[in-house]
PDB file of N, CA and C in Angstrom:
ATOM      1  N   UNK A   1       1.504 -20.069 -36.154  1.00  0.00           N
ATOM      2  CA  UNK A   1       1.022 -19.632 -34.854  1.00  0.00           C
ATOM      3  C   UNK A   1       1.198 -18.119 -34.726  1.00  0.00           C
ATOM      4  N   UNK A   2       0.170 -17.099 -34.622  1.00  0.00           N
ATOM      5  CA  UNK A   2       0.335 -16.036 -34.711  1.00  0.00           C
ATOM      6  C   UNK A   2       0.994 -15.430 -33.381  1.00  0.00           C
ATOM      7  N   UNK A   3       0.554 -16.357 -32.119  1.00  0.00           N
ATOM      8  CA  UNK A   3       1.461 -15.744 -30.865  1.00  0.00           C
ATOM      9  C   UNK A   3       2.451 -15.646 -30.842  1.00  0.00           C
ATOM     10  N   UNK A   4       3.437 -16.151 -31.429  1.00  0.00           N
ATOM     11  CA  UNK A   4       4.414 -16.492 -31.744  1.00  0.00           C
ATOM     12  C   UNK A   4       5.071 -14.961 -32.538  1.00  0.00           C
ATOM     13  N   UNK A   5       4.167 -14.081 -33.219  1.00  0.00           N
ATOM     14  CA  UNK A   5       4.773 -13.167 -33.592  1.00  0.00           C
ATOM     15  C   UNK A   5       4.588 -11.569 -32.937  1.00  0.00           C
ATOM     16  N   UNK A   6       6.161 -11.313 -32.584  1.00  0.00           N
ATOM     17  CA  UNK A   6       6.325 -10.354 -31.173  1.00  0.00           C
ATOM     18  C   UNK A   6       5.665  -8.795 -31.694  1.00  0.00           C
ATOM     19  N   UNK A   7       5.693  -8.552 -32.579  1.00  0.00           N
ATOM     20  CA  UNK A   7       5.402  -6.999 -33.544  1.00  0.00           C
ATOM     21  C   UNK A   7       4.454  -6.637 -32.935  1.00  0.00           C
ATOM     22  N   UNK A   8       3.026  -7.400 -32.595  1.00  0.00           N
ATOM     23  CA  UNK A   8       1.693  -6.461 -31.989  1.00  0.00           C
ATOM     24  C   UNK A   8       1.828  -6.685 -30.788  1.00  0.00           C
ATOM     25  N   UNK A   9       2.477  -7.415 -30.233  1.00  0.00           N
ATOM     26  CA  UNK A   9       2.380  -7.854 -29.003  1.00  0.00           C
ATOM     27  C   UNK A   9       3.270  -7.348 -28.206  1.00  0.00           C
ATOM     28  N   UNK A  10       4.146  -7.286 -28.731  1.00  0.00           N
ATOM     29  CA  UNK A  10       5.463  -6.373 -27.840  1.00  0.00           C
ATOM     30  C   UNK A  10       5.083  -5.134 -28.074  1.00  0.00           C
ATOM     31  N   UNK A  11       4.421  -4.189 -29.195  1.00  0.00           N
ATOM     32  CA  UNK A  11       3.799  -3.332 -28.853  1.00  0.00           C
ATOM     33  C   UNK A  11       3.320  -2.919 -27.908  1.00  0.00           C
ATOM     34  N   UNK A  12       1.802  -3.947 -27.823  1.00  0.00           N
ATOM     35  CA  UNK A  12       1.105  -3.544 -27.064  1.00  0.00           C
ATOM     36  C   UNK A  12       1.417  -4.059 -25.471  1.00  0.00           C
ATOM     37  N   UNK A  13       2.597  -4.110 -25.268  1.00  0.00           N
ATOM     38  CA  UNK A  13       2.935  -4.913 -23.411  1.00  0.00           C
ATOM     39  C   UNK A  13       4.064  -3.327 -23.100  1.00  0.00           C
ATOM     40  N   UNK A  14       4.357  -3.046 -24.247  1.00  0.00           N
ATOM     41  CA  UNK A  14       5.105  -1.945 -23.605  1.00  0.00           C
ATOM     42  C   UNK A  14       4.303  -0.610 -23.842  1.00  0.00           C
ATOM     43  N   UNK A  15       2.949  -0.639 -24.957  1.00  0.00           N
ATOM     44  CA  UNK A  15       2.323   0.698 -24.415  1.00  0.00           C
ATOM     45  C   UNK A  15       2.032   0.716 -23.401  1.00  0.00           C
ATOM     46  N   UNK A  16       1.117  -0.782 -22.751  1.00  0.00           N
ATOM     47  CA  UNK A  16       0.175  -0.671 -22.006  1.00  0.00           C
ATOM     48  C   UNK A  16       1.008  -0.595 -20.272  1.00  0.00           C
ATOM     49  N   UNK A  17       2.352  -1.112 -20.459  1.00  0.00           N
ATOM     50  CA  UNK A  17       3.164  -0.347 -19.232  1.00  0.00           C
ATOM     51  C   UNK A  17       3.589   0.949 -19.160  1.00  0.00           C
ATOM     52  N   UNK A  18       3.786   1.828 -20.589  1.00  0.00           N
ATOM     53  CA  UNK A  18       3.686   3.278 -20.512  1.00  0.00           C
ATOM     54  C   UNK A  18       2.860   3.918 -19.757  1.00  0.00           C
ATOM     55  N   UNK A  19       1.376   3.125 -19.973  1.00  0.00           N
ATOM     56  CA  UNK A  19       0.558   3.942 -19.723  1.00  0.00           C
ATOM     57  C   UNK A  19       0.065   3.786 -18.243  1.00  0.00           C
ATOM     58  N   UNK A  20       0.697   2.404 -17.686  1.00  0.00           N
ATOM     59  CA  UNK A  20       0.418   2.240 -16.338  1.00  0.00           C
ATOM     60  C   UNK A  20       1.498   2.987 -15.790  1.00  0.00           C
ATOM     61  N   UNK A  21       2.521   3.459 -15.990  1.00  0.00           N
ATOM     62  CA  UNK A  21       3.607   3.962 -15.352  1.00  0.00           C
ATOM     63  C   UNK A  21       3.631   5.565 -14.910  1.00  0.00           C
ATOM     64  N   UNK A  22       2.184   5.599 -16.069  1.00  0.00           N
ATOM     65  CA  UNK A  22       2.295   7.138 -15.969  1.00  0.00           C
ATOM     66  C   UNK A  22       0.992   7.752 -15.446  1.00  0.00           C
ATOM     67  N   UNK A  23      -0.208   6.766 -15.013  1.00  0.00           N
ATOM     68  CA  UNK A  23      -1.063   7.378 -14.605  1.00  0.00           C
ATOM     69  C   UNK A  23      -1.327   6.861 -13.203  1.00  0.00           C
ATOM     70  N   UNK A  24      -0.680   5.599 -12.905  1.00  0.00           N
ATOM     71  CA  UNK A  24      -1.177   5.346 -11.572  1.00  0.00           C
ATOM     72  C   UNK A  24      -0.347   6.194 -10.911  1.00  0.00           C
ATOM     73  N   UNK A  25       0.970   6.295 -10.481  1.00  0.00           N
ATOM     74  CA  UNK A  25       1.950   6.270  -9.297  1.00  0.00           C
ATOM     75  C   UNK A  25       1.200   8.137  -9.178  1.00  0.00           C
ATOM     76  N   UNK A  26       1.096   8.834 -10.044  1.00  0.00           N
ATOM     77  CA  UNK A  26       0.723  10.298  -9.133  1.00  0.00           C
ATOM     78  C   UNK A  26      -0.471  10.195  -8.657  1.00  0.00           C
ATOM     79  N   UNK A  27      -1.625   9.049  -9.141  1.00  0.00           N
ATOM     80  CA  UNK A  27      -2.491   8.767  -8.219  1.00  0.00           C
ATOM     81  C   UNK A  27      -2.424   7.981  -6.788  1.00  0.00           C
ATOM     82  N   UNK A  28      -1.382   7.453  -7.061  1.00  0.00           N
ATOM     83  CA  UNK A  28      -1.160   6.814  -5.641  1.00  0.00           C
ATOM     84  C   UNK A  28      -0.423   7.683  -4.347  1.00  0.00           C
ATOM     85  N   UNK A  29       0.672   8.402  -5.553  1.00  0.00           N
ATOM     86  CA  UNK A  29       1.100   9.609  -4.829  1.00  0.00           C
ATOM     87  C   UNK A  29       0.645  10.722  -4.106  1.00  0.00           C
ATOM     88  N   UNK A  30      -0.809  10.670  -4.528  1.00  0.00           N
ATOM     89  CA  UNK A  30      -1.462  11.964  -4.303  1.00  0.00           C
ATOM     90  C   UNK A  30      -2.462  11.734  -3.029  1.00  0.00           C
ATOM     91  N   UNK A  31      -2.333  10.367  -3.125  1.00  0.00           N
ATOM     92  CA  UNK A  31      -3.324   9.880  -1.777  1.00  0.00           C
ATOM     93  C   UNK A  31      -3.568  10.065  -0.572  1.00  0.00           C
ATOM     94  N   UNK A  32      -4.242  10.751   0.008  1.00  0.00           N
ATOM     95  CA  UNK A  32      -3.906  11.253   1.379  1.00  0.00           C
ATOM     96  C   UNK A  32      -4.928  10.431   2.688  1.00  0.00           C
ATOM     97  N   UNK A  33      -4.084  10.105   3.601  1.00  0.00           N
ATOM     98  CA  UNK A  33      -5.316   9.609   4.790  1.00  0.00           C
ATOM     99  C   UNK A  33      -6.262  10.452   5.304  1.00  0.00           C
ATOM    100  N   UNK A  34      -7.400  10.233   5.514  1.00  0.00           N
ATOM    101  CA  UNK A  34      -8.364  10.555   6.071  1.00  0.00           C
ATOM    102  C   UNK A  34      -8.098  10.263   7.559  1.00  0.00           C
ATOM    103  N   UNK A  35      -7.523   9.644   7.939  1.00  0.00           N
ATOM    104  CA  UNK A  35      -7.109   9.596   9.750  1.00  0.00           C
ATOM    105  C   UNK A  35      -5.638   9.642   9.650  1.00  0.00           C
ATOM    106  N   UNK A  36      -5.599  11.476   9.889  1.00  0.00           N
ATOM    107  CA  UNK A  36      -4.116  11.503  10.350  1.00  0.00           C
ATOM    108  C   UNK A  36      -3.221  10.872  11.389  1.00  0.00           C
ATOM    109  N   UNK A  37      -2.560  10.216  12.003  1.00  0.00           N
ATOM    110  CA  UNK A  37      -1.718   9.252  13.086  1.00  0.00           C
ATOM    111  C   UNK A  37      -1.378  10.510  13.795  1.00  0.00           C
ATOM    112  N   UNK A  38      -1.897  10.592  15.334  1.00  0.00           N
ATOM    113  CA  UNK A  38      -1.358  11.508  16.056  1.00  0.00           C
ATOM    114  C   UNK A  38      -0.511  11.213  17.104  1.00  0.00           C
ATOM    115  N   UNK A  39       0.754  11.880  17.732  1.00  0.00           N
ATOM    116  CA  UNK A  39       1.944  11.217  18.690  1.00  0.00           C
ATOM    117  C   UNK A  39       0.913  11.004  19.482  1.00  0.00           C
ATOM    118  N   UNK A  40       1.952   9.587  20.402  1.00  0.00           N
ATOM    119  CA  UNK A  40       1.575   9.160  21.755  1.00  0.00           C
ATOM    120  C   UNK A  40       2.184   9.724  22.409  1.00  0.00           C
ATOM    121  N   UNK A  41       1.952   9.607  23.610  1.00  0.00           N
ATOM    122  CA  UNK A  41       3.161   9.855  24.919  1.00  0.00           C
ATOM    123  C   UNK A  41       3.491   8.619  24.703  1.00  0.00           C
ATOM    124  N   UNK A  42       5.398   9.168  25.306  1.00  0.00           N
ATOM    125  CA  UNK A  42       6.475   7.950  25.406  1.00  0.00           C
ATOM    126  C   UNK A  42       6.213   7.051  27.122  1.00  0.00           C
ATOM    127  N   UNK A  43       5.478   8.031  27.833  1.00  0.00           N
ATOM    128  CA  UNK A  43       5.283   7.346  29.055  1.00  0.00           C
ATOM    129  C   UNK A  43       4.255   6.123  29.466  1.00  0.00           C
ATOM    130  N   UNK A  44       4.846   5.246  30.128  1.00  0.00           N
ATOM    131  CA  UNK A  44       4.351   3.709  30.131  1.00  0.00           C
ATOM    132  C   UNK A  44       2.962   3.894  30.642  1.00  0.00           C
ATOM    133  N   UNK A  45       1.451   3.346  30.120  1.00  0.00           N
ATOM    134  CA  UNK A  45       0.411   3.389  30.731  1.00  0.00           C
ATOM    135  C   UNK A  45       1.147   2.515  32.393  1.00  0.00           C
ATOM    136  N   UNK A  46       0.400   3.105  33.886  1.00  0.00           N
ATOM    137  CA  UNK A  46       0.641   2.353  34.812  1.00  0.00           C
ATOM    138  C   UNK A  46      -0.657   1.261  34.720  1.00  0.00           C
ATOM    139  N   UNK A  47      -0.393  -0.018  34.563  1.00  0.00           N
ATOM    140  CA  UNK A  47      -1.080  -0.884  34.833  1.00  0.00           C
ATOM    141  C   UNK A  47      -1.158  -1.342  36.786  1.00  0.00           C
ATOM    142  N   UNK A  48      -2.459  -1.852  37.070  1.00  0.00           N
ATOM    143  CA  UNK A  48      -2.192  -2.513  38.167  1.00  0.00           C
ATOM    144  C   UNK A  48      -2.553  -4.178  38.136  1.00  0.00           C
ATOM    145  N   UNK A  49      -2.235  -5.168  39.315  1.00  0.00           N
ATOM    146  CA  UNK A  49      -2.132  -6.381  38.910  1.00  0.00           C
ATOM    147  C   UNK A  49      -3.481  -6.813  39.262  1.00  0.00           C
ATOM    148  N   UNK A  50      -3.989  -7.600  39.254  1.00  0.00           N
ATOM    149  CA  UNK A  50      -5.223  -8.433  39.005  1.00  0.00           C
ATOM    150  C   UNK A  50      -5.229  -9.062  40.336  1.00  0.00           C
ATOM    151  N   UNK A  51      -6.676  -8.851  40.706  1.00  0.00           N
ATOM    152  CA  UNK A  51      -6.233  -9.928  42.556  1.00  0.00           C
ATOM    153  C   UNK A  51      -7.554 -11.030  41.790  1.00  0.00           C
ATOM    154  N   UNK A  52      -6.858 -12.014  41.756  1.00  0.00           N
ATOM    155  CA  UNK A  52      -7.384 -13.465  41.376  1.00  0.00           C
ATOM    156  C   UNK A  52      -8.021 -14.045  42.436  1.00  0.00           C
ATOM    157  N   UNK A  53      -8.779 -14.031  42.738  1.00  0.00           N
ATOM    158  CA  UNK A  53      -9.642 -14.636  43.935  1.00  0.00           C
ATOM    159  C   UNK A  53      -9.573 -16.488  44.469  1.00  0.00           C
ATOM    160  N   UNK A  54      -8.867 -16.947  43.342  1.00  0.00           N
ATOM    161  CA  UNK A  54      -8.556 -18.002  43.990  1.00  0.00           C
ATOM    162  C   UNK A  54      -6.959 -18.654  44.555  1.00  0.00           C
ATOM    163  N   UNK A  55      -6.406 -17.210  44.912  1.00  0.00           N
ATOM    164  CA  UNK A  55      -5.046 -17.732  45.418  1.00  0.00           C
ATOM    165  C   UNK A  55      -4.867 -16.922  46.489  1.00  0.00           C
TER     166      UNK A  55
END
């Protein structure tokens, strides 16, 4: 059973995490939003109450 033998295979599971290790994360790092989050006010919207017409 050739799966069975680790030499190309363990090779290739630890290039191919080299190579994920090293090209994604500064792409992910580098990512910037297009809709910056701007502060709210801390002050409570005033709501008013609802006149329900059947009470």
């Amino acid at each position: 059973m050739p799966q069975l033998n680790p030499s190309p295979w363990l090779a290739i599971f630890l290039f191919s995490w080299l190579v994920f290790l090293t090209v994604i994360p500064p792409k992910v790092l580098a990512h910037t939003f297009s809709n910056e989050p701007t502060s709210q006010s801390t002050e409570a919207p005033r709501t008013t109450p609802w006149a329900w017409p059947w009470h």
